[in-house]
N, C-alpha and C. Protein backbone atom coordinates (compact mmCIF):
# COMPACT_ATOMS: atom_id res chain seq x y z
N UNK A 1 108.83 -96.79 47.81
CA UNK A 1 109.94 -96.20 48.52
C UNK A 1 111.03 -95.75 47.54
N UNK A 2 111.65 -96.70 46.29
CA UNK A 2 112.06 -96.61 45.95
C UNK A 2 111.69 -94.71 44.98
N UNK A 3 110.48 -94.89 44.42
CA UNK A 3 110.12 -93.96 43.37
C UNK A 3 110.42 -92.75 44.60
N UNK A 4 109.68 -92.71 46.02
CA UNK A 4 109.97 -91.41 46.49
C UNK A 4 111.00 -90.90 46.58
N UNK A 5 112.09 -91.71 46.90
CA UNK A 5 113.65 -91.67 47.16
C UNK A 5 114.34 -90.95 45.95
N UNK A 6 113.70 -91.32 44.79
CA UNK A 6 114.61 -91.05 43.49
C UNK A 6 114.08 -89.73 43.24
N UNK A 7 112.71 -89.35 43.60
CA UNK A 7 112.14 -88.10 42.98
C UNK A 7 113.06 -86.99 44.17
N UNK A 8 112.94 -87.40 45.22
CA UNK A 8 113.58 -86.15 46.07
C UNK A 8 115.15 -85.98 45.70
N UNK A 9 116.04 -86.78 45.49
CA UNK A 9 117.50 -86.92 45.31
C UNK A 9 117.32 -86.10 43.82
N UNK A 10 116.29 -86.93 42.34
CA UNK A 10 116.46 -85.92 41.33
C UNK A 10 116.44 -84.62 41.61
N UNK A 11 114.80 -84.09 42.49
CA UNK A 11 114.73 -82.64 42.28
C UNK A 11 115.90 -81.83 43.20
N UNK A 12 116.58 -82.61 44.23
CA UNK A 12 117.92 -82.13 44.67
C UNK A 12 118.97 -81.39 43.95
N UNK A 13 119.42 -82.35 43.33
CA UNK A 13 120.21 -82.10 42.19
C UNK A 13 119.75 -81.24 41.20
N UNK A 14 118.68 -81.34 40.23
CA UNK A 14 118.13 -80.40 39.41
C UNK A 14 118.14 -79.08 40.23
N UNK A 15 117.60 -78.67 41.93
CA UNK A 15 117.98 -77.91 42.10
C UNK A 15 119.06 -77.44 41.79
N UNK A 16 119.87 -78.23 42.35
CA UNK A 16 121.67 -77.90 42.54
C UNK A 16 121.62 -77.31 41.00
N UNK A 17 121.86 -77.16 40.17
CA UNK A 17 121.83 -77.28 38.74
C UNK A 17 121.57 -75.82 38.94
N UNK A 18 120.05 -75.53 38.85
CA UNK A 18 119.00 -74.25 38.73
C UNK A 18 119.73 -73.25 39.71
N UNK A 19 120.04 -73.57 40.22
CA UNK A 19 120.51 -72.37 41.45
C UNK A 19 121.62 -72.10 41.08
N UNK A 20 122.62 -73.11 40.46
CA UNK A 20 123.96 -72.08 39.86
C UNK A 20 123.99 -71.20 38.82
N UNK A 21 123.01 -72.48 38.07
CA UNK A 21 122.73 -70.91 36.26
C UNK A 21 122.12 -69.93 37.23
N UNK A 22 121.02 -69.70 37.91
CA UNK A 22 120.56 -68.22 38.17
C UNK A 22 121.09 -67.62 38.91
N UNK A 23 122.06 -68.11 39.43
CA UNK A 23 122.69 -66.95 40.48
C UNK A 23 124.76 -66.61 40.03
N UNK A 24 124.76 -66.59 38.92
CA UNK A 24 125.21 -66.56 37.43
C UNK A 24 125.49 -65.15 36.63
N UNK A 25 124.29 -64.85 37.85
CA UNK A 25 124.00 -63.31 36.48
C UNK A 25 125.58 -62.28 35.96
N UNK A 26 125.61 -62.27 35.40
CA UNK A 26 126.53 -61.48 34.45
C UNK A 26 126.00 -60.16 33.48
N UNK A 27 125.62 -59.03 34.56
CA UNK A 27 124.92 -58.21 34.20
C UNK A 27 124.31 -58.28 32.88
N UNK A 28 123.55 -59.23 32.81
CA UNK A 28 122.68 -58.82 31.87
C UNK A 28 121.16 -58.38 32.31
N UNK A 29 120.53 -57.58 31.07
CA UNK A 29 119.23 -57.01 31.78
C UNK A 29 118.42 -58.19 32.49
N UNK A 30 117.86 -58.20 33.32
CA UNK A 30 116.93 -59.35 33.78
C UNK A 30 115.88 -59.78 32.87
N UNK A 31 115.32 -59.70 32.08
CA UNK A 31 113.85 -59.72 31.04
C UNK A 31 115.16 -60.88 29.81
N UNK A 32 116.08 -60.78 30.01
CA UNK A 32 116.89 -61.08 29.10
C UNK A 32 117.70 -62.17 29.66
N UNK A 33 118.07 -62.16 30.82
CA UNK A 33 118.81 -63.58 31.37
C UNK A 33 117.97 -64.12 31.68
N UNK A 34 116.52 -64.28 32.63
CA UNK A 34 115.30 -65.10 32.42
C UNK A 34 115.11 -65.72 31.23
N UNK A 35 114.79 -65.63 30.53
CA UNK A 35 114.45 -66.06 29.08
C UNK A 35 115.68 -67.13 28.54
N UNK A 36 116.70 -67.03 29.00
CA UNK A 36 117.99 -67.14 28.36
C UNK A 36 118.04 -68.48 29.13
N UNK A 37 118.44 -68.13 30.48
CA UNK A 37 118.15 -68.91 31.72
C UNK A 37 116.69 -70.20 31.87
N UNK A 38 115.89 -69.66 31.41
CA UNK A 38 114.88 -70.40 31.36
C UNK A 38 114.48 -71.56 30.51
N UNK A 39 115.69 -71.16 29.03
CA UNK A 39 115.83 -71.95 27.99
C UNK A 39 117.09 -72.71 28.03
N UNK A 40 117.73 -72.58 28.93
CA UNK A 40 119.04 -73.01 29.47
C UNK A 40 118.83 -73.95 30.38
N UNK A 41 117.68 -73.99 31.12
CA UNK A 41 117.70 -74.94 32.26
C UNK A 41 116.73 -75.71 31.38
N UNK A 42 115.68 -75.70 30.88
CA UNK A 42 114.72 -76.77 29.50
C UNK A 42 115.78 -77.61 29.05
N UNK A 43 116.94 -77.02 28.35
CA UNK A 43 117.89 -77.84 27.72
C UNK A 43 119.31 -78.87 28.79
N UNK A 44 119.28 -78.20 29.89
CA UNK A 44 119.86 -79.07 30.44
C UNK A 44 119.05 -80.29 31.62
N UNK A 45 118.25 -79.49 31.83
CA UNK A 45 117.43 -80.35 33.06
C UNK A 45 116.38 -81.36 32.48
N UNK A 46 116.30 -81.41 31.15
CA UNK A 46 115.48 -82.45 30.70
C UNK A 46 116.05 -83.64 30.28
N UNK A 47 117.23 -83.70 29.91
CA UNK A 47 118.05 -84.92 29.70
C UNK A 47 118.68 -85.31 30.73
N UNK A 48 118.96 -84.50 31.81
CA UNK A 48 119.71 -84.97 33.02
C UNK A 48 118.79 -85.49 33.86
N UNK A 49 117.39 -84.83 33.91
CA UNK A 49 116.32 -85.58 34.81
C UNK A 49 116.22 -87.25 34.04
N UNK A 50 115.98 -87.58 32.73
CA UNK A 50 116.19 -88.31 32.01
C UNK A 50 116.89 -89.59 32.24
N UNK A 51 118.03 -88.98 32.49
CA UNK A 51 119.45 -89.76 32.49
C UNK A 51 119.42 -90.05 34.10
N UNK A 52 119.05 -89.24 34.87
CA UNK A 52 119.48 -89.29 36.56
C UNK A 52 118.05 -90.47 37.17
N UNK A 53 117.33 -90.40 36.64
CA UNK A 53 116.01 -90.61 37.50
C UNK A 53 116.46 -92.37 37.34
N UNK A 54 116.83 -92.98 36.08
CA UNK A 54 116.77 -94.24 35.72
C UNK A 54 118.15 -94.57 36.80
N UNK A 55 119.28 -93.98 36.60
CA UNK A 55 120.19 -94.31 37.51
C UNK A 55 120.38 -94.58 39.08
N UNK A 56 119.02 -93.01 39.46
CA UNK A 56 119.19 -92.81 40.87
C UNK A 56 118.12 -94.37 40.97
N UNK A 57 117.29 -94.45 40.28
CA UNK A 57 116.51 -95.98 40.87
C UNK A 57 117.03 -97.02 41.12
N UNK A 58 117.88 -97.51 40.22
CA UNK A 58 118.79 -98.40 40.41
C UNK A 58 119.37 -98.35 41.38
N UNK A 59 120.27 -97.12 41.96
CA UNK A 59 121.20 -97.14 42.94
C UNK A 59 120.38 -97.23 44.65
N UNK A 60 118.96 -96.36 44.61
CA UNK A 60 118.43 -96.72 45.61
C UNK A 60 117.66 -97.73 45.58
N UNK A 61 117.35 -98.59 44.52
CA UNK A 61 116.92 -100.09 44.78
C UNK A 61 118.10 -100.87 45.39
N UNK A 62 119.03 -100.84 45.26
CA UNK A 62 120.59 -101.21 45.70
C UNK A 62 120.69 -101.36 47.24
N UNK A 63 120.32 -99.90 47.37
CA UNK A 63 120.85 -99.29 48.87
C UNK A 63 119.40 -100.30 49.71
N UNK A 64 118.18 -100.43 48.88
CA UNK A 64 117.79 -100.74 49.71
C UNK A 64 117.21 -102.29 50.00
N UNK A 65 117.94 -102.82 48.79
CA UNK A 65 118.02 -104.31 48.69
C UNK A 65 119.11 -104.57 49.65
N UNK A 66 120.31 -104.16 49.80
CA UNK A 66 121.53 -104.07 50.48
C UNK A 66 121.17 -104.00 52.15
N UNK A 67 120.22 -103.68 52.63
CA UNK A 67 119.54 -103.54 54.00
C UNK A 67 119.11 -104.37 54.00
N UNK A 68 118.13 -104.84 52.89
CA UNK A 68 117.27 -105.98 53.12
C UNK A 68 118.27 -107.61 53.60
N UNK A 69 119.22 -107.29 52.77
CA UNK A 69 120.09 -108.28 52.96
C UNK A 69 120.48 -108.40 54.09
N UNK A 70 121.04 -107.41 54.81
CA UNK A 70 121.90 -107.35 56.14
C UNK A 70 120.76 -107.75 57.11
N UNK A 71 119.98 -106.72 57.38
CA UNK A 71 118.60 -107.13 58.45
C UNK A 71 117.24 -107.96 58.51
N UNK A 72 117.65 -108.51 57.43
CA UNK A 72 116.33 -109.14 57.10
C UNK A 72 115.34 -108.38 56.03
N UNK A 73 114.01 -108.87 55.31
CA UNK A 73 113.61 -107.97 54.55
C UNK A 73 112.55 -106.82 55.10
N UNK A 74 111.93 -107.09 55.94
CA UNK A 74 111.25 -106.12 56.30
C UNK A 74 111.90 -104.63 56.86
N UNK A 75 112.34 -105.40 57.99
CA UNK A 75 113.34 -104.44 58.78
C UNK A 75 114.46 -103.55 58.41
N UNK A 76 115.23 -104.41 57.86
CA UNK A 76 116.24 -104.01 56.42
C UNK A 76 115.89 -102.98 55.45
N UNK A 77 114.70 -103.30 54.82
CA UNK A 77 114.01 -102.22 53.69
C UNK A 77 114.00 -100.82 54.94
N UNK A 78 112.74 -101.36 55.62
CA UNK A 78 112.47 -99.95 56.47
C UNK A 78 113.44 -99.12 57.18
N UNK A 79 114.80 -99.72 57.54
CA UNK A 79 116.05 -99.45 58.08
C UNK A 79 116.68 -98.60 56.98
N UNK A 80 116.77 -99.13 56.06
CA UNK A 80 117.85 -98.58 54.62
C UNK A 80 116.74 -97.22 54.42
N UNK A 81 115.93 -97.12 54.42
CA UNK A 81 114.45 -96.51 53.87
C UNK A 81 114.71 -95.28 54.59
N UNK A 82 113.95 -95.05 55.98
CA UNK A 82 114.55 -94.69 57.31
C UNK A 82 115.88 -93.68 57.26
N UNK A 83 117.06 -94.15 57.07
CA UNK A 83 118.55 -94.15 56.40
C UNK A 83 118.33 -93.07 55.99
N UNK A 84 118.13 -93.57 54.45
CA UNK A 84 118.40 -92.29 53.02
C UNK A 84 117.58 -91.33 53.28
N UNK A 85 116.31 -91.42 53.76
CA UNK A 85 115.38 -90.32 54.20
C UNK A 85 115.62 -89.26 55.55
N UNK A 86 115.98 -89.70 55.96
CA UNK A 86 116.54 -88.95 57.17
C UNK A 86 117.94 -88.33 56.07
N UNK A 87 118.74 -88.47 55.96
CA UNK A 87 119.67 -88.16 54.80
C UNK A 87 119.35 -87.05 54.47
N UNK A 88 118.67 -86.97 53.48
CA UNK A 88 117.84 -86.05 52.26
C UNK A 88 116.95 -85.41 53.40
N UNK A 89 116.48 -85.32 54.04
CA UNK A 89 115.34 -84.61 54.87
C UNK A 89 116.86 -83.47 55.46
N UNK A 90 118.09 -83.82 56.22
CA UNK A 90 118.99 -82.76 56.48
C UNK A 90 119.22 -81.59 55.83
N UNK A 91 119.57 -82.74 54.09
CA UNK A 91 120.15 -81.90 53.31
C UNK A 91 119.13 -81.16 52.83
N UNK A 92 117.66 -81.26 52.90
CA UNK A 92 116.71 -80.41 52.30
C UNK A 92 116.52 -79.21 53.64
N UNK A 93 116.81 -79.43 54.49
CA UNK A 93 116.40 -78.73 55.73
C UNK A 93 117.60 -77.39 55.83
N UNK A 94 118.71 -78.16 55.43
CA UNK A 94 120.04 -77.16 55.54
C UNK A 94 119.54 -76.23 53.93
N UNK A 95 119.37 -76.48 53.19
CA UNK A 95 119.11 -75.97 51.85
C UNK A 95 117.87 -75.30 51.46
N UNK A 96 116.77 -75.73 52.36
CA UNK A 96 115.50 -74.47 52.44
C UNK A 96 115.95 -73.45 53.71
N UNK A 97 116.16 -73.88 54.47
CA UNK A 97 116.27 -73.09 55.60
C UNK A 97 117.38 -72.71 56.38
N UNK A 98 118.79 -73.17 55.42
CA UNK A 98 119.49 -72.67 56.02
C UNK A 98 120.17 -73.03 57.79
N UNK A 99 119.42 -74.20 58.26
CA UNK A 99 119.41 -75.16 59.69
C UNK A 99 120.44 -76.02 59.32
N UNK A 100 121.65 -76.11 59.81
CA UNK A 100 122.76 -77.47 60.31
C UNK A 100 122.42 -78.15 61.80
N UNK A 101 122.14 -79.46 61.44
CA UNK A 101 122.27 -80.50 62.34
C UNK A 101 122.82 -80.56 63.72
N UNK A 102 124.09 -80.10 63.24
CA UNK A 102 125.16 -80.56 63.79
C UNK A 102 125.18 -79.46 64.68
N UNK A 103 124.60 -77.53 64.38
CA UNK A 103 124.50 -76.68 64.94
C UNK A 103 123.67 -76.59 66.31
N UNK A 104 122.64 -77.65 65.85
CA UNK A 104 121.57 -77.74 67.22
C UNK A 104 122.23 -78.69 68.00
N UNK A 105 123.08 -79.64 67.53
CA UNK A 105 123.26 -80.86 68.56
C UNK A 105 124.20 -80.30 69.37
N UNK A 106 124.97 -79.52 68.72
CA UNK A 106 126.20 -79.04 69.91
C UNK A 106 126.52 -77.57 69.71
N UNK A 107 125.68 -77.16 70.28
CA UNK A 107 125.43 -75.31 70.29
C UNK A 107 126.37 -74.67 71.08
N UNK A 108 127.07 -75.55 71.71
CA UNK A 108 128.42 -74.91 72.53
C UNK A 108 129.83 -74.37 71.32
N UNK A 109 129.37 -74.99 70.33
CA UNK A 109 130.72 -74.82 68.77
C UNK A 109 130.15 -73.27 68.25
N UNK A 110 129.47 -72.78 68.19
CA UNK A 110 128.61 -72.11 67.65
C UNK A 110 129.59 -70.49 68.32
N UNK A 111 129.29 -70.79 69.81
CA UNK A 111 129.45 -69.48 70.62
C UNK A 111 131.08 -69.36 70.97
């Protein structure tokens, strides 16, 4: 649980990262900010995946020791688990596709 938790939150972020250098462009030719860009995100996204992956484990072993505590361990884990995943499943949902939550639950804000 823990390892899935950390891989989706890293490649989150590493997105977050990738999507600001490339959308960045500062007229330069494209054949030329690719390349540039491509060696730009190698140099930042490999030490930050690095640095983030060991941290984000820790913090969601935390979150989900911290459940375990409150509800017991089974329930607790799967509760905290449950939690952060539903979480990250929004924010991946609003961020591939462009869908808010909050848009379907109360479609009367909308109009």
């Amino acid at each position: 649980m823990v390892l899935m938790i950390s891989v989706l939150v890293v490649n989150l972020v590493t997105t977050f990262i990738t999507d600001r250098i490339i959308h960045s462009k500062i007229g330069i030719n494209p054949f030329k900010f690719t390349a540039i860009a491509m060696v730009s995100l190698v140099f930042i996204l490999v030490p930050s995946f690095r640095y983030m992956s060991s941290k984000i484990e820790v913090m969601v072993a935390r979150v989900l020791l911290s459940g375990t505590n409150s509800l017991g361990k089974t329930i607790g884990l799967l509760f905290s688990f449950v939690l952060v995943f539903g979480i990250l499943f929004l924010i991946y949902l609003h961020h591939w596709f462009n869908i808010n939550i909050l848009d379907i639950i109360n479609p009367s804000d909308n109009h």
